[in-house]
N, C-alpha and C. Protein backbone atom coordinates (compact mmCIF):
# COMPACT_ATOMS: atom_id res chain seq x y z
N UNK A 1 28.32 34.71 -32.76
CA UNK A 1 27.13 34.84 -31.92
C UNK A 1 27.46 35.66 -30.68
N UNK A 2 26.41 36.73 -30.07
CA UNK A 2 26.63 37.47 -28.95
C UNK A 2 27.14 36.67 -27.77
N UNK A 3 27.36 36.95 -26.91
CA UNK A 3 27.31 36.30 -25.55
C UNK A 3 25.89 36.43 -25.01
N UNK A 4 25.35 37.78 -24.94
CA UNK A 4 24.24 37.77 -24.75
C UNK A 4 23.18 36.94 -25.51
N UNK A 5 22.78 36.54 -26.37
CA UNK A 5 22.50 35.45 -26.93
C UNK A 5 22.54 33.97 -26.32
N UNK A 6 23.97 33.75 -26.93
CA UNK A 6 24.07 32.23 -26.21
C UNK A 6 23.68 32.23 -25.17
N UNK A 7 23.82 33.12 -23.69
CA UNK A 7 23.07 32.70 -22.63
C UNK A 7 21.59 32.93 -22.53
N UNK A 8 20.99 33.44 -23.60
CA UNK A 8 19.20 33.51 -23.46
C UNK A 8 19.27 31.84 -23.84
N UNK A 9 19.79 31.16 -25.02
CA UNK A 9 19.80 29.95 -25.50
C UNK A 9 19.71 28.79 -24.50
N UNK A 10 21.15 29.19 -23.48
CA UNK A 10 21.52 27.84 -22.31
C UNK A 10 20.16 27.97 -21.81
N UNK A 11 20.01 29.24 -20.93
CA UNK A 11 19.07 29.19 -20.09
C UNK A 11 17.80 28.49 -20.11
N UNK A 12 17.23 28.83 -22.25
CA UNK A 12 16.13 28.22 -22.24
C UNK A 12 16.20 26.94 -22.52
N UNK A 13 17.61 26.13 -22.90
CA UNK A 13 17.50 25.04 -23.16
C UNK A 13 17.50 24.15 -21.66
N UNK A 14 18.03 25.15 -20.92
CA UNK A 14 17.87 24.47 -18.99
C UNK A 14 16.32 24.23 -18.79
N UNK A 15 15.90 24.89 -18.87
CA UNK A 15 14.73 25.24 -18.88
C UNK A 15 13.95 23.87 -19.48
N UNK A 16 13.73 23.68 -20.36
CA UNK A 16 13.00 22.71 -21.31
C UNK A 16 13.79 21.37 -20.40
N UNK A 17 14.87 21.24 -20.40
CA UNK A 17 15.48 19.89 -19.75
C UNK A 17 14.70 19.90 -18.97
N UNK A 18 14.74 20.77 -17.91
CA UNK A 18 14.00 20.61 -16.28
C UNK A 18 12.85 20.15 -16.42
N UNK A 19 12.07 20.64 -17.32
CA UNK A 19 10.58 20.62 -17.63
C UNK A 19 10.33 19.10 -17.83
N UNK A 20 11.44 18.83 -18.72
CA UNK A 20 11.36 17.53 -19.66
C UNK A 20 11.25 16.23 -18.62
N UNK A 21 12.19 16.89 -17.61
CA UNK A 21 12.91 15.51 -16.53
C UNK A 21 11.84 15.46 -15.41
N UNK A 22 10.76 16.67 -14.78
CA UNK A 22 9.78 16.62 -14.34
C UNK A 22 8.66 15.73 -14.86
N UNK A 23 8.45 15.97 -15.93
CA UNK A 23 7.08 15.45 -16.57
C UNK A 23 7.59 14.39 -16.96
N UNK A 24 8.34 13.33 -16.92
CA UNK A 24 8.59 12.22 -17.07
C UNK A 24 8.85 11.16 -16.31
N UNK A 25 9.17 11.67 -15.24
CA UNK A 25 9.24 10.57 -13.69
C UNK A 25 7.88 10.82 -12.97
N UNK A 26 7.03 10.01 -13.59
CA UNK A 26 5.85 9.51 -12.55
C UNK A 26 5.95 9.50 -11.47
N UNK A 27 4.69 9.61 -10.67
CA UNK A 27 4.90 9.92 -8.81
C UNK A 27 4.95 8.22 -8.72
N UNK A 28 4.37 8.16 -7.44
CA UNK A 28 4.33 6.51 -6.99
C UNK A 28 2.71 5.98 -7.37
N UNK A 29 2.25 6.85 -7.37
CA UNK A 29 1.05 6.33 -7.37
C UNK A 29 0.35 6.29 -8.69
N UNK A 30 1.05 7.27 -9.83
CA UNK A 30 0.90 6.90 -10.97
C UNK A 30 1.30 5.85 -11.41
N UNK A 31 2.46 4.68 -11.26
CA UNK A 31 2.94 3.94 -11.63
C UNK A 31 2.74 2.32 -10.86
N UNK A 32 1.97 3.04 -9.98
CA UNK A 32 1.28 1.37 -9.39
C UNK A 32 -0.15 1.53 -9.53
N UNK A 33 -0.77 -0.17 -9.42
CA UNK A 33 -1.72 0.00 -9.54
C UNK A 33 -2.31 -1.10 -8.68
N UNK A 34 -3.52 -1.19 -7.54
CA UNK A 34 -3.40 -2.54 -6.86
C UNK A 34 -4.62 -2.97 -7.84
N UNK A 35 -4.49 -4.62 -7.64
CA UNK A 35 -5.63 -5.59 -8.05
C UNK A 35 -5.52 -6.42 -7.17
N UNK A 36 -6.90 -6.96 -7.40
CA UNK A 36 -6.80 -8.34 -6.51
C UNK A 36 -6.78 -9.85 -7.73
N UNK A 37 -7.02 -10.59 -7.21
CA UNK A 37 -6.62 -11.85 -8.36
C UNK A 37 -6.14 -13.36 -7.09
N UNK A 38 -6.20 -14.65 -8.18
CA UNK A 38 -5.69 -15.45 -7.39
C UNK A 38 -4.41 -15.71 -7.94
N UNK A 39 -3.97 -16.23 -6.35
CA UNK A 39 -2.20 -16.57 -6.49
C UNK A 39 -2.31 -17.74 -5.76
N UNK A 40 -1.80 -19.22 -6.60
CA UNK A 40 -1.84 -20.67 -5.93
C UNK A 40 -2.98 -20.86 -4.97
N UNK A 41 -4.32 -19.95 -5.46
CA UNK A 41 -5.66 -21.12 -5.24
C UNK A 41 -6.02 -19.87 -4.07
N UNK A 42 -5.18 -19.04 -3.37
CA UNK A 42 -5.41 -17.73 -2.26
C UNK A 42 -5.69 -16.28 -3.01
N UNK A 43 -7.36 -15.82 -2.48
CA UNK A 43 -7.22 -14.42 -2.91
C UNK A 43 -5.93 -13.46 -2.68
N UNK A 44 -5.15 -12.82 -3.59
CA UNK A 44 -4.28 -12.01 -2.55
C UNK A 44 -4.49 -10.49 -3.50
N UNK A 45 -3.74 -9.70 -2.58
CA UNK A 45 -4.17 -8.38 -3.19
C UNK A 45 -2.84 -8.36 -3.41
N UNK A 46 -2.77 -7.88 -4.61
CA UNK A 46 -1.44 -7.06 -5.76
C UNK A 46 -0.82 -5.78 -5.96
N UNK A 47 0.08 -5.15 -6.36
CA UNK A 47 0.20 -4.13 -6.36
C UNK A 47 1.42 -4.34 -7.49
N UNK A 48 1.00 -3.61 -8.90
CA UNK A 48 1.58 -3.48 -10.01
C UNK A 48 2.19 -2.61 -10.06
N UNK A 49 3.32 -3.38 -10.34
CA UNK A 49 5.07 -1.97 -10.04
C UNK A 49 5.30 -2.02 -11.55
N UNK A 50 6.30 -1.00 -11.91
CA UNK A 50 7.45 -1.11 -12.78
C UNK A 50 7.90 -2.05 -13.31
N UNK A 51 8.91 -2.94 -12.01
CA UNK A 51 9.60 -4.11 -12.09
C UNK A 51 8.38 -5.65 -12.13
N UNK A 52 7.28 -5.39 -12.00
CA UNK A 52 6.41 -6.43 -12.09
C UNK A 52 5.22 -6.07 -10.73
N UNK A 53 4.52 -7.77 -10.47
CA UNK A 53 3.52 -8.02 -9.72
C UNK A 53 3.80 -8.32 -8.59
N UNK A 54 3.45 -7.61 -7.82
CA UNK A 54 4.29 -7.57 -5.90
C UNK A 54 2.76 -8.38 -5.02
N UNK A 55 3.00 -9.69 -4.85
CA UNK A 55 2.09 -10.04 -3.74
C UNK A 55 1.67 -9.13 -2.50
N UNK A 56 0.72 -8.59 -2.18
CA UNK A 56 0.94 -7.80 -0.64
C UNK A 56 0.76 -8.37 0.58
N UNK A 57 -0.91 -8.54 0.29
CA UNK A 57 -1.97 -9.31 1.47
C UNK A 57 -2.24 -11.10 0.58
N UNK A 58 -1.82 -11.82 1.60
CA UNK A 58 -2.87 -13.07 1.22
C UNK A 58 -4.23 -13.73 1.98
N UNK A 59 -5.19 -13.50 1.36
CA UNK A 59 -6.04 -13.66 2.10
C UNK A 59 -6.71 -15.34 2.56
N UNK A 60 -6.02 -15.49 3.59
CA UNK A 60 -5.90 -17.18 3.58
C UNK A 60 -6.80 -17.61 4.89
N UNK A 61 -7.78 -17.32 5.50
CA UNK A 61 -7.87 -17.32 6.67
C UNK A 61 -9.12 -17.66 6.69
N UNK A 62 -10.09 -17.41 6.16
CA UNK A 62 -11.51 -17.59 6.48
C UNK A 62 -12.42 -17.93 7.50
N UNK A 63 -11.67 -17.16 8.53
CA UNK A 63 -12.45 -16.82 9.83
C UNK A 63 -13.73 -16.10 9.62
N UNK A 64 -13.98 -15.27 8.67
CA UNK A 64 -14.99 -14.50 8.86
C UNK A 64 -16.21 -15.10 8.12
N UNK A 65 -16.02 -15.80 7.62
CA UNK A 65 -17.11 -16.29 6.46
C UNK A 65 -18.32 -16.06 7.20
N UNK A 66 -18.69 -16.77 8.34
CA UNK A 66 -20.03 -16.83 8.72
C UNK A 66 -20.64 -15.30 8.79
N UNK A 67 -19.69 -14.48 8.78
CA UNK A 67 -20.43 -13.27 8.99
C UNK A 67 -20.40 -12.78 7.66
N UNK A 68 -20.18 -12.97 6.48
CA UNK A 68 -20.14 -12.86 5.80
C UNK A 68 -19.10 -12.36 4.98
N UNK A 69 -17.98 -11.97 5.20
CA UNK A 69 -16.64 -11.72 4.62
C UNK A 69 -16.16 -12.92 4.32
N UNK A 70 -16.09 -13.58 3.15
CA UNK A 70 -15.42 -14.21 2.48
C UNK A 70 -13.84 -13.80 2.02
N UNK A 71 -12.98 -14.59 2.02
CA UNK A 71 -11.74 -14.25 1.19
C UNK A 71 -11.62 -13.78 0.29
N UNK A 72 -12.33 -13.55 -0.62
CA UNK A 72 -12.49 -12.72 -2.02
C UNK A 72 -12.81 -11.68 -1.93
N UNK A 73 -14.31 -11.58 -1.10
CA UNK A 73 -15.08 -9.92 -0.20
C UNK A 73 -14.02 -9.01 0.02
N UNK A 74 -13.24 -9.59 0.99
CA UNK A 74 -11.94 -8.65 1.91
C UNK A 74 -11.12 -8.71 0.68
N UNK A 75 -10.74 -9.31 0.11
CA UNK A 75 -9.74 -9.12 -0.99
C UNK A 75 -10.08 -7.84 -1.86
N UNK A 76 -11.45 -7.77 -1.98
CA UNK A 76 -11.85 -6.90 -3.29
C UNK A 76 -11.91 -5.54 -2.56
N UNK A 77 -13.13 -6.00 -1.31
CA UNK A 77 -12.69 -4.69 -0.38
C UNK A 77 -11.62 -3.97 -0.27
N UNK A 78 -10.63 -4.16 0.50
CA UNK A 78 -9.53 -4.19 0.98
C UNK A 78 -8.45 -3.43 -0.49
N UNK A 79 -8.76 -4.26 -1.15
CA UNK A 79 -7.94 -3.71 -2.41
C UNK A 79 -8.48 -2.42 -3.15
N UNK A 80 -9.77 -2.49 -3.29
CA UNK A 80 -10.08 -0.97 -3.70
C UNK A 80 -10.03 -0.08 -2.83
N UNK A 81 -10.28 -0.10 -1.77
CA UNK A 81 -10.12 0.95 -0.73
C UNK A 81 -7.62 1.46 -1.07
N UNK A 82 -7.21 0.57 -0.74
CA UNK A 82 -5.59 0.81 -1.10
C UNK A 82 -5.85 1.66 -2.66
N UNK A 83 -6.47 1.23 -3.90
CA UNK A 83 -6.16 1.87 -4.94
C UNK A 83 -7.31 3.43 -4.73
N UNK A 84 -7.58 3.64 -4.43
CA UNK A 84 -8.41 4.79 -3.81
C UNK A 84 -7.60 5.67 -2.95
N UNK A 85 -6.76 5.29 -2.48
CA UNK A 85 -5.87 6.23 -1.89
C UNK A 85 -4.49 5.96 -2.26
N UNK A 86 -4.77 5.25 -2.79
CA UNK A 86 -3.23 5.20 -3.71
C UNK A 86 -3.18 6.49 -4.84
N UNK A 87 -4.55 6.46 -5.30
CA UNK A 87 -4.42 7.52 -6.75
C UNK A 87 -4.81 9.19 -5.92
N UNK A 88 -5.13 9.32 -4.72
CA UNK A 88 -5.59 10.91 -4.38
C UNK A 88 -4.02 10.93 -3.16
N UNK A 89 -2.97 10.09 -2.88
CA UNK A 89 -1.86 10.40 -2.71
C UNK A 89 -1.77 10.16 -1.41
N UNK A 90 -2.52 9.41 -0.66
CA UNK A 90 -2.71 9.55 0.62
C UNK A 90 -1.78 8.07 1.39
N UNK A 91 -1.68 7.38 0.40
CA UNK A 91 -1.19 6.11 0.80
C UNK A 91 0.38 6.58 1.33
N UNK A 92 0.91 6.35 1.75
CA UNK A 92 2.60 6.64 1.93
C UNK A 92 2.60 5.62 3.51
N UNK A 93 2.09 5.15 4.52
CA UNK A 93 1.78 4.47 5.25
C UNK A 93 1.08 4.14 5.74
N UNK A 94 0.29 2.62 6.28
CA UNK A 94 -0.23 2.27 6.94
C UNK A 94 -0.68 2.47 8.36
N UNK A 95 -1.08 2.36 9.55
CA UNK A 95 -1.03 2.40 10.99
C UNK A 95 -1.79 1.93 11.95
N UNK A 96 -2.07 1.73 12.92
CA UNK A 96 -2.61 1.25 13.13
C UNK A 96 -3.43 2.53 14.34
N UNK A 97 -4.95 2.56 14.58
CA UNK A 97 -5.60 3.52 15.25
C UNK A 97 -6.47 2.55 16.11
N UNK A 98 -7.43 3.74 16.79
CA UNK A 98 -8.79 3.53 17.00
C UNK A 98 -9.76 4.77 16.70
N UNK A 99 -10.82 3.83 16.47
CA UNK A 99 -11.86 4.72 15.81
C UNK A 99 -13.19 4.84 16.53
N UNK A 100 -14.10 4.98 17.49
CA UNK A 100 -15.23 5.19 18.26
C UNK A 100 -14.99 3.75 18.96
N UNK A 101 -13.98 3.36 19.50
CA UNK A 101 -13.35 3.19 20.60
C UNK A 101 -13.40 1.08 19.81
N UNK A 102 -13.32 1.30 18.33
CA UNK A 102 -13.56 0.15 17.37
C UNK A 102 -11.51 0.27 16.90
N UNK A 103 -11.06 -0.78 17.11
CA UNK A 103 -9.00 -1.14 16.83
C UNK A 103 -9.84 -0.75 15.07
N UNK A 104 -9.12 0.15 14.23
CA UNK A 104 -8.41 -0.15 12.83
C UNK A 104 -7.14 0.11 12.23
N UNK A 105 -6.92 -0.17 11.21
CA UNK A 105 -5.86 -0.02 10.34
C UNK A 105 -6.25 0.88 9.25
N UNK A 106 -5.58 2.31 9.29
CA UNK A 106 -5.82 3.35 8.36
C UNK A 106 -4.59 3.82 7.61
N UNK A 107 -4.80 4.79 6.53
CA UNK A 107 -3.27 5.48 5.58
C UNK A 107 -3.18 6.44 6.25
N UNK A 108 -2.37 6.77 6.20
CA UNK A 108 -1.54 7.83 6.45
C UNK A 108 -0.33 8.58 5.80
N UNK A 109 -0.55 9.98 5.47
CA UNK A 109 0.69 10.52 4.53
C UNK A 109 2.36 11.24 5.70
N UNK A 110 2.10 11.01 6.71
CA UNK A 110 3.33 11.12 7.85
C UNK A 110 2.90 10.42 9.45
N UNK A 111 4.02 10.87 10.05
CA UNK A 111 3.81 9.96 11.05
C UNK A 111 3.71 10.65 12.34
N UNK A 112 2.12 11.40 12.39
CA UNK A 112 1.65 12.64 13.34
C UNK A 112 -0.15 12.37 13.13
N UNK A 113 -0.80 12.77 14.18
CA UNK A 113 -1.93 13.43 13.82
C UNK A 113 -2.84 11.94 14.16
N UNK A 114 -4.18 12.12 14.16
CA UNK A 114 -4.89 10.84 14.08
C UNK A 114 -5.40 10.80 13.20
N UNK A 115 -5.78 9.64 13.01
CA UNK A 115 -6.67 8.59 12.14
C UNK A 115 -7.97 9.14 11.84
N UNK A 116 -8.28 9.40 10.75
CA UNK A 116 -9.91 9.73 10.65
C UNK A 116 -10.61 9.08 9.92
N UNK A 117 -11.89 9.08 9.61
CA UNK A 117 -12.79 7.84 9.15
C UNK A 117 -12.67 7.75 7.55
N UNK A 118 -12.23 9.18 7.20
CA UNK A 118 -11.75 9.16 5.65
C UNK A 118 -10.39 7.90 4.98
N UNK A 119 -9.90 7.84 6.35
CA UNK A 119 -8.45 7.30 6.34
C UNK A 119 -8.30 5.73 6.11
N UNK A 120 -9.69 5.52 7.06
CA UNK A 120 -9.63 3.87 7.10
C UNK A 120 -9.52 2.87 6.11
N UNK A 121 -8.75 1.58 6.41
CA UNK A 121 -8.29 0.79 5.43
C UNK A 121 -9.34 -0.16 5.56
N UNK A 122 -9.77 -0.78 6.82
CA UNK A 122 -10.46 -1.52 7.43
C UNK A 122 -10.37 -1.33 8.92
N UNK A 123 -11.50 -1.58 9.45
CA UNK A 123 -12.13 -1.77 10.68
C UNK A 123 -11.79 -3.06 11.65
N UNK A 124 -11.67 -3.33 12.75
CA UNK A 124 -11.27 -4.63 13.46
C UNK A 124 -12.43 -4.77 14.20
N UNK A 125 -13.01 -6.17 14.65
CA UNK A 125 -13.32 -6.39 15.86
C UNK A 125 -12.98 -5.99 16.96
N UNK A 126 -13.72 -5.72 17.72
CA UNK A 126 -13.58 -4.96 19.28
C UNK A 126 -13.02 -6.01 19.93
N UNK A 127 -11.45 -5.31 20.88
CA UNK A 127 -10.70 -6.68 21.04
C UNK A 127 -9.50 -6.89 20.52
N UNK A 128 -9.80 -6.90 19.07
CA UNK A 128 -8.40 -7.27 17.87
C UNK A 128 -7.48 -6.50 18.63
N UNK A 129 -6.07 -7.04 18.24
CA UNK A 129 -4.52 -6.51 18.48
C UNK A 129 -4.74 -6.16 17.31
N UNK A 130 -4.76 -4.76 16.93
CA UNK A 130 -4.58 -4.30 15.55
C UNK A 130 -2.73 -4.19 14.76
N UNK A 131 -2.38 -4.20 15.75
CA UNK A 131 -0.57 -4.19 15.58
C UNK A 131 -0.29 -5.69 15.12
N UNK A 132 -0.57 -6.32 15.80
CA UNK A 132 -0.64 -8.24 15.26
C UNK A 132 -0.95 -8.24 13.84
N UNK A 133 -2.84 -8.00 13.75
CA UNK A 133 -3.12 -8.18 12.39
C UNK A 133 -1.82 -7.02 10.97
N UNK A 134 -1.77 -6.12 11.45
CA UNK A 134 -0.99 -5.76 10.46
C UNK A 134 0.09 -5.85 10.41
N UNK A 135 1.14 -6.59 11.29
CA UNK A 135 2.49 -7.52 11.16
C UNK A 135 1.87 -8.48 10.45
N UNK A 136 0.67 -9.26 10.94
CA UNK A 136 0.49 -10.64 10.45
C UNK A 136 0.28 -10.16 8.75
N UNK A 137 -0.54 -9.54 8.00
CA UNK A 137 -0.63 -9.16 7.31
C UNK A 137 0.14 -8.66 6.07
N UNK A 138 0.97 -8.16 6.44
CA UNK A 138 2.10 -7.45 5.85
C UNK A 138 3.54 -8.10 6.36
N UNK A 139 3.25 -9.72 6.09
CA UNK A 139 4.30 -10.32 6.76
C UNK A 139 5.47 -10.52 5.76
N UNK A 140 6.79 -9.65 6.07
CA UNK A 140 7.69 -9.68 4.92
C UNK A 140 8.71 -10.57 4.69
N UNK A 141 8.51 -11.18 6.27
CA UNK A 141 9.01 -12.46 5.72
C UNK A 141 9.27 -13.74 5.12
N UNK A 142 7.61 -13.84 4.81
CA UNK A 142 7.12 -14.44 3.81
C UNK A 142 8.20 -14.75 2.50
N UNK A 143 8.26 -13.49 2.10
CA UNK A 143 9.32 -13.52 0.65
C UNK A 143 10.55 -13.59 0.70
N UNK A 144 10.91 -13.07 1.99
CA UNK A 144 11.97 -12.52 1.92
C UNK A 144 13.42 -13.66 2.60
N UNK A 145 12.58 -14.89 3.87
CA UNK A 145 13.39 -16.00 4.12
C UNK A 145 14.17 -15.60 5.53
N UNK A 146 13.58 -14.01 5.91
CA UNK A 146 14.44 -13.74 7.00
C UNK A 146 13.59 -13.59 8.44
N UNK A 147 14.06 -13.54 9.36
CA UNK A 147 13.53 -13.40 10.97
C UNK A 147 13.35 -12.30 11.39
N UNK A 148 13.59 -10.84 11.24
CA UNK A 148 13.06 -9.79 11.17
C UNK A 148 13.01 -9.13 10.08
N UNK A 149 12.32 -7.88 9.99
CA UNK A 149 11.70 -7.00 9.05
C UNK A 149 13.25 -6.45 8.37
N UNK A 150 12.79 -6.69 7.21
CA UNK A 150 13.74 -6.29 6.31
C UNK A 150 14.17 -4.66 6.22
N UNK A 151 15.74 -3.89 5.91
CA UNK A 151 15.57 -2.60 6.27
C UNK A 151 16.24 -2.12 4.44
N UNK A 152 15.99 -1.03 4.50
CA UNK A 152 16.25 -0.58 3.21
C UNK A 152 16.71 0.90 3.25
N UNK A 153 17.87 0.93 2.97
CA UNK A 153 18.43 2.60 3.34
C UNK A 153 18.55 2.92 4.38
N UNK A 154 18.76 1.55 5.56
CA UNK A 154 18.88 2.19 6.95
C UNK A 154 17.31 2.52 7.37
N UNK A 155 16.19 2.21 6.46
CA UNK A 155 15.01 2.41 7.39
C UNK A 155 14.09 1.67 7.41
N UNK A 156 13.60 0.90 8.97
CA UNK A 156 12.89 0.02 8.69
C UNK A 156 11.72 -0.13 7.79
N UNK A 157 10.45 -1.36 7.30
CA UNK A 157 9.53 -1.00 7.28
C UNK A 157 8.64 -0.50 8.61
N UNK A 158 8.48 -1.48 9.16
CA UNK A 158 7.84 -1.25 10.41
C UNK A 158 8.38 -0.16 11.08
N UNK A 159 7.35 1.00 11.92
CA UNK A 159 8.33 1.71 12.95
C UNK A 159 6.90 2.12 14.19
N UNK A 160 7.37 2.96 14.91
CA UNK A 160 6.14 2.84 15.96
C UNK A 160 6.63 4.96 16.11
N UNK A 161 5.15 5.38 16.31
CA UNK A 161 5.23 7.22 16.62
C UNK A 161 5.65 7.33 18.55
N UNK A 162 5.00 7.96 18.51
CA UNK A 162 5.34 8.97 20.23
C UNK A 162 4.60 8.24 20.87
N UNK A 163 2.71 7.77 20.32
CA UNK A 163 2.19 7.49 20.67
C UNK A 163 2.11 5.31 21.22
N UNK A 164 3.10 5.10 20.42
CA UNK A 164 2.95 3.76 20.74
C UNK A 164 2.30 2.82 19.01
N UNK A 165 1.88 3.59 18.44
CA UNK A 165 1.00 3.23 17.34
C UNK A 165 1.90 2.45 15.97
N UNK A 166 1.77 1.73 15.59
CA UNK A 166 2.50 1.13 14.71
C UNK A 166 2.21 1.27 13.43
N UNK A 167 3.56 1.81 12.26
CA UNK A 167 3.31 2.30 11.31
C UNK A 167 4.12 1.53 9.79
N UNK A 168 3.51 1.15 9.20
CA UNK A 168 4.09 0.26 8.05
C UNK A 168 4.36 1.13 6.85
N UNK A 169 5.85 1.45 6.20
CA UNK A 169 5.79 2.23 5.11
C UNK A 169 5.93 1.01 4.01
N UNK A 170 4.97 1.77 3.12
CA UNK A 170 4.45 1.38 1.37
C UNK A 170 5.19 1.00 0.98
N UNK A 171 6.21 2.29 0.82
CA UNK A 171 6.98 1.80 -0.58
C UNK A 171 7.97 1.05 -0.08
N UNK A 172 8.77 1.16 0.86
CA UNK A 172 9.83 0.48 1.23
C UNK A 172 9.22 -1.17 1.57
N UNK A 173 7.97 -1.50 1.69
CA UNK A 173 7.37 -2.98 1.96
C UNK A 173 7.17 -3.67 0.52
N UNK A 174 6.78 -2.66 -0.45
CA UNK A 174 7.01 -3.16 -2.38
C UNK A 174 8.38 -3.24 -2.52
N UNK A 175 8.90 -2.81 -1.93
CA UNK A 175 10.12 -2.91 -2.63
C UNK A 175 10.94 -3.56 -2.02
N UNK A 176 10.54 -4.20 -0.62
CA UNK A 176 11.31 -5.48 -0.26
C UNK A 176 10.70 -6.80 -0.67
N UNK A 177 9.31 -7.29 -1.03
CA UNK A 177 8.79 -7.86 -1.75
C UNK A 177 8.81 -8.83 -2.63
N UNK A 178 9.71 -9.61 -3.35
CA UNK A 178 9.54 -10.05 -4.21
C UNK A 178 8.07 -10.02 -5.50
N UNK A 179 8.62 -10.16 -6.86
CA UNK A 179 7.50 -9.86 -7.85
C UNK A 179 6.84 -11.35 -8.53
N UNK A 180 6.12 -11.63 -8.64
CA UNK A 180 5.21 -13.02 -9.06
C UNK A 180 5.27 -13.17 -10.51
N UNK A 181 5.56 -14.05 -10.81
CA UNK A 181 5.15 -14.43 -12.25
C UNK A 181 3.78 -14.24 -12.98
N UNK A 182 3.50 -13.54 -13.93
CA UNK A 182 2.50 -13.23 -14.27
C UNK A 182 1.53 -14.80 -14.59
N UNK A 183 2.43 -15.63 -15.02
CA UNK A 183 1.35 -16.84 -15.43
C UNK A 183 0.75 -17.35 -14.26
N UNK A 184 1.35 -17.24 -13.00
CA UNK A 184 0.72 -17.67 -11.91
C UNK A 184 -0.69 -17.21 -11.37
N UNK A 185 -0.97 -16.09 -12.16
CA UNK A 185 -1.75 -14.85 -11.51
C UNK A 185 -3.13 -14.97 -12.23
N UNK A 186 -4.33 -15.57 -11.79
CA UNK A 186 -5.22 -15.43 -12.13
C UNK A 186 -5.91 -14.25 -11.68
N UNK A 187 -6.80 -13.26 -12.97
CA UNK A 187 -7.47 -12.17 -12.94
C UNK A 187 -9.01 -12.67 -11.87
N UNK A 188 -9.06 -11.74 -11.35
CA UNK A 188 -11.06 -11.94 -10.59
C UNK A 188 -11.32 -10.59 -11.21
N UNK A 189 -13.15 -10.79 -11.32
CA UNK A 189 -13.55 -9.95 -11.82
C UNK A 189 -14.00 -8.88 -10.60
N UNK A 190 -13.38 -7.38 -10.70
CA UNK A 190 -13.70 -6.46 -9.83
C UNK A 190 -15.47 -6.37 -9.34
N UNK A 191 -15.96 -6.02 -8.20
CA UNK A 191 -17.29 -5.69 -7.83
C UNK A 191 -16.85 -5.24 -6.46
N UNK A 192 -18.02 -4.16 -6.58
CA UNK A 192 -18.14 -3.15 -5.90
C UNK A 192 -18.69 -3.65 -4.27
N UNK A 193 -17.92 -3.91 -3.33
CA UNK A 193 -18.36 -4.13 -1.88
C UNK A 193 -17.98 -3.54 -0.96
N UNK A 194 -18.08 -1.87 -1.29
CA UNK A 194 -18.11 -0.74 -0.18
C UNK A 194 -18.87 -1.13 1.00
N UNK A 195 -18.15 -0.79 2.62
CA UNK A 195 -19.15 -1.09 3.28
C UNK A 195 -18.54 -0.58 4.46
N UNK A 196 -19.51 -0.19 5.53
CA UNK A 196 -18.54 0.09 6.36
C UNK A 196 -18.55 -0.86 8.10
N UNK A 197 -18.95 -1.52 7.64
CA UNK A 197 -18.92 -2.88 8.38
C UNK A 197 -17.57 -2.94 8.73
N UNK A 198 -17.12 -3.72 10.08
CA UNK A 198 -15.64 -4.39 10.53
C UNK A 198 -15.77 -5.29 9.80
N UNK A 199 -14.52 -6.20 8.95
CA UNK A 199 -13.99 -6.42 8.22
C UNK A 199 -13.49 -7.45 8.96
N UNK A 200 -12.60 -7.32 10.20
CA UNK A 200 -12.55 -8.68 10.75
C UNK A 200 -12.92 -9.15 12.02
């Protein structure tokens, strides 16, 4: 065989590998998926990994009822709004803003720029410590048995910008997490409660 040859061969067989090893590692957001559902009698919102079912939010609180947010409402809310920007790529962190002078918690794909109304996760009461609710929220110690925020590769979850604003990353919060037993996990049936009402 030529030399010239065999290297048209390597090249294209490089080629096809690369291709091969691209189109086979799913992004992040192809490979999760959030739901909501009950876990020991509490709406909580889910997020379906690889390795299993990652508790996120538990929605245990039912402060809001009278106004009409129920624990299930915010659950269903709350959770489709995360898989909505989970699948157009936008999820990569949490943060915390303000919005027409209303505290929320919006995504964010870096850690620059403000918050816009496309962004929002949910809305707060005028007032709310929005930094509280989303420690309280995204509390990792829950699973995890420890007294501060767990770090992974040297980087926290939690971190704060230039501005003071507090920012929770995704993946590194799934993946400190612990995963739930599927038998524990009762399905709810999805419905649609877009709204743009404050939330808490």
């Amino acid at each position: 065989m030529k030399p010239y040859n065999l290297t048209k061969i390597l090249s294209g067989l490089a080629l096809v590998l690369a291709f091969n090893q691209t189109t086979a590692e799913p992004s992040m957001a192809e490979t999760q998926r959030f739901f909501c559902a009950v876990l020991n009698g509490n709406y909580t919102t889910f997020v379906r990994t690889p390795r299993g079912n990652v508790p996120l939010i538990l929605w245990t609180s039912g402060a809001f009822e009278q106004a009409g947010w129920t624990n299930e409402k915010r659950c269903l809310e709350v959770t489709g709004r995360f898989q909505k920007y989970n699948e157009s790529g936008r999820l990569k962190y949490i943060r915390t803003s303000s919005i027409n002078r209303l505290p929320v918690l919006c995504v964010a794909q870096n850690k620059e720029g403000s918050c816009q109304t496309k962004d929002v996760l949910f809305t707060l009461r005028a007032g709310t410590n929005a930094q509280q609710v989303l420690t309280r929220l995204l509390d990792v110690r829950r699973g995890a048995g420890r007294s501060t925020p767990i770090q992974l590769s040297n980087e926290q979850i939690f971190s704060y910008d230039e501005k003071g604003e507090l920012y929770a990353d995704i993946e590194n919060l799934i993946q400190a997490l612990p995963v739930e037993s599927e038998r524990k996990i009762q399905p709810i049936e999805s419905r649609n409660t877009e709204t743009t009402r404050p939330l808490w």
